[in-house]
Protein backbone atom coordinates (compact mmCIF):
# COMPACT_ATOMS: atom_id res chain seq x y z
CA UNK A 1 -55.44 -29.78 133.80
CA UNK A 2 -57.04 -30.22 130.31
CA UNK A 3 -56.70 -33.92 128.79
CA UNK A 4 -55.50 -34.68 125.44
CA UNK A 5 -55.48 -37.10 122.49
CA UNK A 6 -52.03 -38.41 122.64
CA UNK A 7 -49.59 -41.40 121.02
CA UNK A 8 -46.52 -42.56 121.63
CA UNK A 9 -44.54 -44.13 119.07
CA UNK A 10 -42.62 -47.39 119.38
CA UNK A 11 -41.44 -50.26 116.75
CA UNK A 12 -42.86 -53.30 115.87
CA UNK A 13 -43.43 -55.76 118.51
CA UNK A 14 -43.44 -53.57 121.42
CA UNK A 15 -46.62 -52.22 121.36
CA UNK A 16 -48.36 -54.13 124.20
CA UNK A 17 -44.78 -53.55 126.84
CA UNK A 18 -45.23 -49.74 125.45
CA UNK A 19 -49.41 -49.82 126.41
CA UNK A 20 -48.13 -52.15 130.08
CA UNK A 21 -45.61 -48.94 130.62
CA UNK A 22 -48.10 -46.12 130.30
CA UNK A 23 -50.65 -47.79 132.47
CA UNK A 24 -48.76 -48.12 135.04
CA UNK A 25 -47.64 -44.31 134.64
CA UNK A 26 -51.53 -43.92 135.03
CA UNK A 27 -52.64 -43.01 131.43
CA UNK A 28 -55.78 -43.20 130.20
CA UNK A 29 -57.69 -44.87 127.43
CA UNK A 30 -54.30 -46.63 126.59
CA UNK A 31 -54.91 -48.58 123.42
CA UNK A 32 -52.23 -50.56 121.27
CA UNK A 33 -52.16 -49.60 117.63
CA UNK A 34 -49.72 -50.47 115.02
CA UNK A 35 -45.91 -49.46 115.71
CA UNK A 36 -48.12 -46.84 118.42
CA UNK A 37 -50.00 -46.81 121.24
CA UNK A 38 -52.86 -44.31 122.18
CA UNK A 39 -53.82 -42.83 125.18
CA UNK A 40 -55.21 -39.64 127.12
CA UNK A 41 -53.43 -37.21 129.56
CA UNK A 42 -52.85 -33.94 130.62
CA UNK A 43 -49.49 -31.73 130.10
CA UNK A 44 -47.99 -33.79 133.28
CA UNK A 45 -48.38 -37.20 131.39
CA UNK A 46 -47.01 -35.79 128.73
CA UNK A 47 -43.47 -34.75 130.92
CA UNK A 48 -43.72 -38.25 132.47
CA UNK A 49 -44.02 -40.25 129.12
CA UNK A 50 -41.24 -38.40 127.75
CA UNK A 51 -39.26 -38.93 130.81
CA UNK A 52 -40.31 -42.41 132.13
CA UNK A 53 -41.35 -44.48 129.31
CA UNK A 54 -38.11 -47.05 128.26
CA UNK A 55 -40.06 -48.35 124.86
CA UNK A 56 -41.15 -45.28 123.43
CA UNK A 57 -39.64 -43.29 120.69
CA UNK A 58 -41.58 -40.48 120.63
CA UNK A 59 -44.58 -38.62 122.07
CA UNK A 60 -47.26 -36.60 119.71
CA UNK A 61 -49.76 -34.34 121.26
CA UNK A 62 -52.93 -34.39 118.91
CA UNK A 63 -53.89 -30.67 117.91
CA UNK A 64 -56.53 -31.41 115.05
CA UNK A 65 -58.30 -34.19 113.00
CA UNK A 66 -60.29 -33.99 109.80
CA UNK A 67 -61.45 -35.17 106.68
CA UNK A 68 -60.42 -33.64 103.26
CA UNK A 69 -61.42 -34.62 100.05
CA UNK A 70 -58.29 -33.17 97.91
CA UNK A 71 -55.56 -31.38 98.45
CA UNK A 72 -56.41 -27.82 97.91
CA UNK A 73 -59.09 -28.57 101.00
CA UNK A 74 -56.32 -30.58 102.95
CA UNK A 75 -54.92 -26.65 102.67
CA UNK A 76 -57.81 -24.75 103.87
CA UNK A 77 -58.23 -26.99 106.62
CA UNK A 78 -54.65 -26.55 107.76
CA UNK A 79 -55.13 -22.71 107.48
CA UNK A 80 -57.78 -22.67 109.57
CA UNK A 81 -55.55 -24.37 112.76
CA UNK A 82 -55.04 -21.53 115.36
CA UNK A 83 -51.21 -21.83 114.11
CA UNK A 84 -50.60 -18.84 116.99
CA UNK A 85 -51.44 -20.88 119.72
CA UNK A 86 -48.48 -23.60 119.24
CA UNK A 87 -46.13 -20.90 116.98
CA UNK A 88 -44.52 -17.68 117.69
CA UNK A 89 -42.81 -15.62 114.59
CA UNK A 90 -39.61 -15.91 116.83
CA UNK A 91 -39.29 -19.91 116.94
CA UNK A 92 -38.68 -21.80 113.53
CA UNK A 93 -40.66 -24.89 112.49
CA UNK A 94 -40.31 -28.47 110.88
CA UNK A 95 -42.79 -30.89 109.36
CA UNK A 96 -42.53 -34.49 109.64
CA UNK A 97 -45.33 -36.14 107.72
CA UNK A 98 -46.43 -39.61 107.34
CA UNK A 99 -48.78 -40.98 104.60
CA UNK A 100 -50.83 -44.35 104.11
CA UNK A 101 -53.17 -44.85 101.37
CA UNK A 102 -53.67 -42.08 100.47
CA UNK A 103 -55.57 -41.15 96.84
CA UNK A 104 -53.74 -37.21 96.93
CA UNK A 105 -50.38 -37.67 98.30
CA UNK A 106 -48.49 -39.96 96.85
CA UNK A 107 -45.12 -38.78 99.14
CA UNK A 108 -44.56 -37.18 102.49
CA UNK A 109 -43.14 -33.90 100.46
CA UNK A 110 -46.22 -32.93 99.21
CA UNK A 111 -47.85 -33.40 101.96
CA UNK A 112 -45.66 -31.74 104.22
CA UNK A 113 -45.14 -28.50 101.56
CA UNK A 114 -48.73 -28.06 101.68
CA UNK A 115 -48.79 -27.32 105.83
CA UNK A 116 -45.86 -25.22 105.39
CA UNK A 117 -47.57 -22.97 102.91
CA UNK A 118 -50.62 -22.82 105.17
CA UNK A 119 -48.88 -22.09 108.15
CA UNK A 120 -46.43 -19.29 106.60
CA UNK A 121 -49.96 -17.77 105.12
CA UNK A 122 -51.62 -18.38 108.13
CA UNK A 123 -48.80 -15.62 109.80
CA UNK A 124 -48.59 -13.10 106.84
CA UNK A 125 -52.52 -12.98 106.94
CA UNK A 126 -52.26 -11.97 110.96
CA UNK A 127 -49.01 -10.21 110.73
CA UNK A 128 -47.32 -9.22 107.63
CA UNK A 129 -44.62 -12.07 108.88
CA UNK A 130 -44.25 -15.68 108.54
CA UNK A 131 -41.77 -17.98 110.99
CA UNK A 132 -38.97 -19.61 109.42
CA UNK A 133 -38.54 -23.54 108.63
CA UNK A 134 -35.83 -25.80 110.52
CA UNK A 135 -35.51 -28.96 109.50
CA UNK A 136 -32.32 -29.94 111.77
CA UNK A 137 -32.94 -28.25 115.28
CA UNK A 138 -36.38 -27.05 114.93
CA UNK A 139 -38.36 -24.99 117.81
CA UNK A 140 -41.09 -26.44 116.94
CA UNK A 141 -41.58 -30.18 115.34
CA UNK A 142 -44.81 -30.94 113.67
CA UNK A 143 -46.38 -34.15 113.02
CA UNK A 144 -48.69 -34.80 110.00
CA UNK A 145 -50.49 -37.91 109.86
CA UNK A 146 -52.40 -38.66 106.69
CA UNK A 147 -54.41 -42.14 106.34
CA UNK A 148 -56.38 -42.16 103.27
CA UNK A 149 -58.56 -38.89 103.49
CA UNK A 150 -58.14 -38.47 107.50
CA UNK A 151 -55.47 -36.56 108.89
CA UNK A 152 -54.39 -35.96 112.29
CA UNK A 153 -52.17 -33.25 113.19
CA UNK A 154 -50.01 -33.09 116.33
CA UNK A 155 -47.14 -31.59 117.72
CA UNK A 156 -44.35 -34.05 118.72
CA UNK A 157 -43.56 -33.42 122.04
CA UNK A 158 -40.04 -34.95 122.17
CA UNK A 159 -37.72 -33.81 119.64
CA UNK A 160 -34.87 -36.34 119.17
CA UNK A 161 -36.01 -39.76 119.36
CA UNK A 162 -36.26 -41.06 122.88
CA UNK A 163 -34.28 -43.55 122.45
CA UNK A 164 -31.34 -41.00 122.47
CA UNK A 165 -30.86 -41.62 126.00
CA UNK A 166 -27.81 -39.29 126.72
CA UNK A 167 -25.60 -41.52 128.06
CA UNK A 168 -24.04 -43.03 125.21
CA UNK A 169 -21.42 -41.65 123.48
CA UNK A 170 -18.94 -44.40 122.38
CA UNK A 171 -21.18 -47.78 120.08
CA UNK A 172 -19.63 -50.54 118.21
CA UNK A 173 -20.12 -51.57 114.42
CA UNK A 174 -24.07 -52.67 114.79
CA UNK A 175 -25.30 -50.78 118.07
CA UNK A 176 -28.36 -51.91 119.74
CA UNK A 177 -31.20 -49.16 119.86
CA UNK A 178 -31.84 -48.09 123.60
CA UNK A 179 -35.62 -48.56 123.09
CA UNK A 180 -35.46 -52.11 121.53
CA UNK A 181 -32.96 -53.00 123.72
CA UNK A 182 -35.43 -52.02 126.97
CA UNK A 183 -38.34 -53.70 125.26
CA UNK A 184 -36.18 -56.91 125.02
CA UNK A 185 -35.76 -56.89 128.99
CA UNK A 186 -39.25 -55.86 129.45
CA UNK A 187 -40.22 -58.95 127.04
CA UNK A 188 -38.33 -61.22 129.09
CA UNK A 189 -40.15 -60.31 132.00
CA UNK A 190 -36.96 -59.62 134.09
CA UNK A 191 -37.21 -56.64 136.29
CA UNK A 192 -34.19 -56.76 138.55
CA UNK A 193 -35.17 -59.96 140.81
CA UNK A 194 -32.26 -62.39 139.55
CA UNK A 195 -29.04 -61.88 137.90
CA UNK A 196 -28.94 -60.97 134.22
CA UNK A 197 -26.43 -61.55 131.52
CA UNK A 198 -25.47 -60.50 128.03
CA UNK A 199 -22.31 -62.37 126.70
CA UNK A 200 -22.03 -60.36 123.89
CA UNK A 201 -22.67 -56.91 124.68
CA UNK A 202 -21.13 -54.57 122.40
CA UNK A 203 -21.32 -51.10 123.59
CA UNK A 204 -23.18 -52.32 126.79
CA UNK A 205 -26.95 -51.20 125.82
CA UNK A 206 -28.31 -54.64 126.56
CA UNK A 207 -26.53 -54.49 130.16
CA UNK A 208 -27.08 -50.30 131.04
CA UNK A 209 -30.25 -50.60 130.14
CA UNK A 210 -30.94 -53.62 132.57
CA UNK A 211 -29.52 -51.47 135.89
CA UNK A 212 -31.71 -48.87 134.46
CA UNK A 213 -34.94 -50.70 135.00
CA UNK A 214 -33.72 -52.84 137.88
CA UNK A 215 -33.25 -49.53 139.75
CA UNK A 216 -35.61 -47.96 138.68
CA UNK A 217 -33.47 -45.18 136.84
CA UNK A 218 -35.76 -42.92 134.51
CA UNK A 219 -35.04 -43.94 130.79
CA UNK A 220 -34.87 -39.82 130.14
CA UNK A 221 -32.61 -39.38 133.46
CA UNK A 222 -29.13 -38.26 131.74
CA UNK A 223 -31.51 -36.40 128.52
CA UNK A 224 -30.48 -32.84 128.06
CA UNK A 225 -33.78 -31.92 126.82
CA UNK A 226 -37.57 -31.61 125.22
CA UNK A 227 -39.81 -30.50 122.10
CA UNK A 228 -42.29 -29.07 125.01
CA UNK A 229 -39.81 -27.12 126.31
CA UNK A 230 -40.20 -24.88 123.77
CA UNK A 231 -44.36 -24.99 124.47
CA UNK A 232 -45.90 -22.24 124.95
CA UNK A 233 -47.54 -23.27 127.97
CA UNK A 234 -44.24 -25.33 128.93
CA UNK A 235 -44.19 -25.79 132.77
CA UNK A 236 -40.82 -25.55 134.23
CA UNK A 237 -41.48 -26.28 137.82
CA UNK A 238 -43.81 -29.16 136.72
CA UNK A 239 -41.00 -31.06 134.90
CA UNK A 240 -38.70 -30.39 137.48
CA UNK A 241 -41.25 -32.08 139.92
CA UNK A 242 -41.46 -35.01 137.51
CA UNK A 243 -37.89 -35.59 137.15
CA UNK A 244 -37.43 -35.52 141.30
CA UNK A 245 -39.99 -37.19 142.14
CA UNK A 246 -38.54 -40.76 141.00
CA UNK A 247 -37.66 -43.00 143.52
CA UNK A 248 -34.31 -45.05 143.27
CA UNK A 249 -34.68 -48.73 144.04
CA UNK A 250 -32.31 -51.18 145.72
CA UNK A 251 -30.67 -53.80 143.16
CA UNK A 252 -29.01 -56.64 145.11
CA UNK A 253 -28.35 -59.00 141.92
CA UNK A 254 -25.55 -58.95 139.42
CA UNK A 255 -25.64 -58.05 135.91
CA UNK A 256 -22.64 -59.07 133.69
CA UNK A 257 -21.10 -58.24 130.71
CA UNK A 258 -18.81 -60.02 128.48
CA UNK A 259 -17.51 -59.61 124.73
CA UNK A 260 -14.73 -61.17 122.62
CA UNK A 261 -13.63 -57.31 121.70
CA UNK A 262 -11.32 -55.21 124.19
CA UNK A 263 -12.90 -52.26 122.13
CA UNK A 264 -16.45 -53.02 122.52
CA UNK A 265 -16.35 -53.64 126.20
CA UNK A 266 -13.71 -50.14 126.24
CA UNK A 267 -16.83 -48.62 124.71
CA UNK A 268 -18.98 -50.80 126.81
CA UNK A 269 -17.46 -49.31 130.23
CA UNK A 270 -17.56 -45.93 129.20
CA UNK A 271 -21.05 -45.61 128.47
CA UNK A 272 -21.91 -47.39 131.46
CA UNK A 273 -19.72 -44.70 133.36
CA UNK A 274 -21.83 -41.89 132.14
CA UNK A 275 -24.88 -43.67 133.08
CA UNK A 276 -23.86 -44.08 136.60
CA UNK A 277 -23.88 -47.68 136.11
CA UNK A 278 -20.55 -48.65 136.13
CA UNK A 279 -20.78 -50.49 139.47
CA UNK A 280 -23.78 -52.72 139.04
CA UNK A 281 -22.03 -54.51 135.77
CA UNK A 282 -19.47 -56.89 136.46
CA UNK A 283 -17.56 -56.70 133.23
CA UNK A 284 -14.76 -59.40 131.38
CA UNK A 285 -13.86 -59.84 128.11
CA UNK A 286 -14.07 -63.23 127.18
CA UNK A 287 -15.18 -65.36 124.18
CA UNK A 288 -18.46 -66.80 124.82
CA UNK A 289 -16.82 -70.34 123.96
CA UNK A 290 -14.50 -70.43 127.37
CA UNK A 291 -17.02 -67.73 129.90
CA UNK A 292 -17.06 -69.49 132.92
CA UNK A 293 -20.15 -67.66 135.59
CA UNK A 294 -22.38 -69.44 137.57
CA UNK A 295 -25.94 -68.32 136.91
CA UNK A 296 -29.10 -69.77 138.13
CA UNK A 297 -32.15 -68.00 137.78
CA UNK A 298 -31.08 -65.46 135.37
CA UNK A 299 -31.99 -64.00 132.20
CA UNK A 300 -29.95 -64.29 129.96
CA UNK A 301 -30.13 -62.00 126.35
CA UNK A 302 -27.67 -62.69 123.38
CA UNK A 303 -27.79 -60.37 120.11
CA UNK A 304 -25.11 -61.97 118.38
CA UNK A 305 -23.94 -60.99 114.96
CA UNK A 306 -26.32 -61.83 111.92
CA UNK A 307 -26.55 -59.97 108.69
CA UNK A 308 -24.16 -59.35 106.25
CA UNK A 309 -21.69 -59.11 109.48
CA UNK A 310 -20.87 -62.90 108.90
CA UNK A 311 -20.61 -65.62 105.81
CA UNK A 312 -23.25 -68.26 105.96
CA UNK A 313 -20.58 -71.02 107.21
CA UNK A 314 -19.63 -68.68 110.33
CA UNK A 315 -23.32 -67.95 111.24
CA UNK A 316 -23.89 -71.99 111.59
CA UNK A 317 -20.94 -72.41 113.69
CA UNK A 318 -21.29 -69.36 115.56
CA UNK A 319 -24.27 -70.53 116.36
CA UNK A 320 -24.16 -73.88 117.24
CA UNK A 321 -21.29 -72.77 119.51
CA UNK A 322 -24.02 -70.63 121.37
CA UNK A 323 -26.82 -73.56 121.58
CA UNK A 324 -24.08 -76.01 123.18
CA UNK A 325 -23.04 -73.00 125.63
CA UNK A 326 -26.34 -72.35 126.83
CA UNK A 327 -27.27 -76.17 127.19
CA UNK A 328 -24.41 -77.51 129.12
CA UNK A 329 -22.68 -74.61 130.97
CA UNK A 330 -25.94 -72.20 131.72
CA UNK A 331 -28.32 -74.41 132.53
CA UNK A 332 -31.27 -73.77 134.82
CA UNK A 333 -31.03 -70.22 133.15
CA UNK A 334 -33.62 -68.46 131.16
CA UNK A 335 -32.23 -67.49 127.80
CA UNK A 336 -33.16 -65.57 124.97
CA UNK A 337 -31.23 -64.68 121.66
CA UNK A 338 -32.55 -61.42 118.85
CA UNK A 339 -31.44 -62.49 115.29
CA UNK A 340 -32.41 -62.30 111.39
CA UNK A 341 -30.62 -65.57 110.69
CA UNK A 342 -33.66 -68.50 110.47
CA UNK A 343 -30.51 -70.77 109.56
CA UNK A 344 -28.58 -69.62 112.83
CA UNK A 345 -31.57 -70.02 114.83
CA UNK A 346 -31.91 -73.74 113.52
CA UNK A 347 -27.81 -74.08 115.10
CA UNK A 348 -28.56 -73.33 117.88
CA UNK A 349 -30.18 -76.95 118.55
CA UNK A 350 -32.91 -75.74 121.68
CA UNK A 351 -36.21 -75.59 121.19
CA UNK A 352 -37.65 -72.15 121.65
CA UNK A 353 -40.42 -72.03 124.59
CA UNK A 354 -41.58 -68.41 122.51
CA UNK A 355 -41.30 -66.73 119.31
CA UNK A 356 -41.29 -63.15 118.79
CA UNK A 357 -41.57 -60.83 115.65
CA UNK A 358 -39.10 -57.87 116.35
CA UNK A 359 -37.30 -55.14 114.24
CA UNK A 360 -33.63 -54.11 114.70
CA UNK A 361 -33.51 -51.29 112.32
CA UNK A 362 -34.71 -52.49 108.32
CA UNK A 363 -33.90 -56.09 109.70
CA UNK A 364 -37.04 -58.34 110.49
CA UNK A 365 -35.96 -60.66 113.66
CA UNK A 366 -36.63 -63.37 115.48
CA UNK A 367 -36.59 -62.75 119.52
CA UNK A 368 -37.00 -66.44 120.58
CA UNK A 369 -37.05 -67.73 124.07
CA UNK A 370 -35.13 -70.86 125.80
CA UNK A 371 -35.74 -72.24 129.15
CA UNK A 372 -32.19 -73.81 129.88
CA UNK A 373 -32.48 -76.94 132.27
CA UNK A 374 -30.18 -80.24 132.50
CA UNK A 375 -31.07 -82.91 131.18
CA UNK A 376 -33.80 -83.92 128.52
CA UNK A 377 -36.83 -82.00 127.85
CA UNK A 378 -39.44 -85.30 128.79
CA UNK A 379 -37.64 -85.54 132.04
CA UNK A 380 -37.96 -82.11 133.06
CA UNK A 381 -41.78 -82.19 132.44
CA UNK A 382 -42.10 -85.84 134.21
């Protein structure tokens, strides 16, 4: 199979648990970049990383790269792309371009106009006939990335973002994204070998996804479909190989589930339902302040409210509620809590054994880590 120049696109933060995934799918050349990660593969790693991969949003197949030194040559060399090997009059077309310091284009627009006119004259030239544009359910998806005078041009080979998993279909006031919310587990370093908790789940993504790795369930299992699909060297019977192929593990532990709201954990319950989850979550609604589970050994993963969803004085007591939780009725737990709030984080009273730069959405985080043990901190390391 031929090899190709490929990326896969993930936030902020997860780059090196994106680069750890696609290794062990067997990708080559796998190197971290910014909010990406680069590799090599053929058309079946591009199947698997669509299906497989937990962190990734999406997955660009590199079709061209080159130099321009203004835009009416940025035009000529789009022209020249062999549009009629990835485009067929029939199937309708979308551009999605990116730009970074760039001396020409000042906005993606321009950018992206450009390729449309030099695709659409590409066709009349050949034909008489040019393919239409889609820019909500597109055929085909384009990707334009333009760094100063070097762009690269790829075809995305996902469509939606992969962090549309399929399975949910009810989400509370702030949902967690699917991908950041598998790249928090993966952080952690819990695969499935202890019990796992999220006291405030919301619509369960923290807790779904966790069953999901711990059995080994393909992030893309209950996905309806692809960009490649609509390849035209798509492989049917390879993809249906790929999503067989996947071997179900054994998950012996417990994970659990609890929120204050009878309508988050409603939501909660029926997401996990579609997932086929719904029997590996234990789930209660409870206020954090009176959960009662004995834990040792778990991971524990809070993403409590922060934002303009509470008023300073609630954040501090919220806060310091969770510390004094975590310290005297989950010890001997592994903990870690996802939050904007630097003054919440200073409530919470522990301090953090790791500190990690995250994204949810526009919002800049903190993802810090708390090894819960009785007693005080000099004793534990005497």
């Amino acid at each position: 199979m031929k090899e190709f120049k490929l990326t896969a696109k993930t936030f902020a933060g997860l780059e090196q648990v994106l680069a750890t995934e696609l290794r062990e799918l067997g990708a080559r050349n796998v190197a971290p970049g910014q909010r990406a990660v680069f590799f090599e593969g053929n058309l079946e790693m591009i199947y698997k990383s669509n299906y497989y991969l937990r962190t990734a949003l999406k997955v660009l197949k590199e079709i061209d790269h080159f130099y321009f030194k203004n835009p009416d040559q940025f035009y000529l060399k789009c022209i020249n792309i062999n549009w009629s090997d990835y485009l067929d009059l029939e199937q309708d077309f979308a551009i999605e371009s990116t730009i970074i310091n760039s001396p020409d284009f000042k906005n993606s627009m321009f950018a992206s106009l450009r390729v449309k006119d030099a695709i659409a004259d590409y066709f009349r030239e050949k034909t008489g006939k040019r393919p239409n544009v889609n820019t909500e359910t597109p055929d085909i998806l384009i990707n334009i990335y333009i760094s100063g005078n070097n762009c690269t041009v790829s075809l995305d080979s996902s469509g939606e973002s992969l962090h549309k998993r399929g399975y949910r279909i009810h989400q509370g006031e702030a949902p967690l994204n699917e991908v950041l919310a598998a790249g928090m587990i993966l952080l952690s370093g819990w695969k499935g070998d202890s019990d796992f908790l999220d006291p405030m789940c919301g619509s369960g993504t923290l807790p779904i996804e966790a069953v999901m790795i711990a059995q080994n369930i393909p992030a893309g299992r209950f996905r309806k479909n692809y960009a490649f699909e609509n390849w035209r060297d798509f492989d049917q019977l390879l993809l249906e190989n790929i999503k067989t192929s996947f071997i179900k593990k054994d998950f012996k532990g417990t994970v659990y589930a609890s929120d204050i709201s009878a309508g988050n954990l409603l939501n909660a319950q029926t997401n996990a339902r579609r997932a086929l989850v719904f029997n590996k979550i234990k789930f209660q609604k409870s206020d954090f302040r009176e959960l009662n589970i004995e834990l040792k050994n778990a991971t524990i993963i809070i993403n409590p409210p922060y934002g303009e969803r509470l008023k300073e004085r609630d954040i501090n007591e919220l806060y310091s509620m969770i510390g004094e939780r975590l310290k005297h009725q989950f010890s001997n737990n592994n903990a870690w809590i996802l939050t904007s709030s630097v003054d919440g984080l200073k409530n919470v009273g522990l301090k953090p054994e790791a500190r990690i730069d995250l994204f949810n959405g526009a919002l800049r985080c903190k993802y810090n880590n708390y090894k819960l043990f009785t007693g005080k901190r000099i004793e534990l390391k005497q």
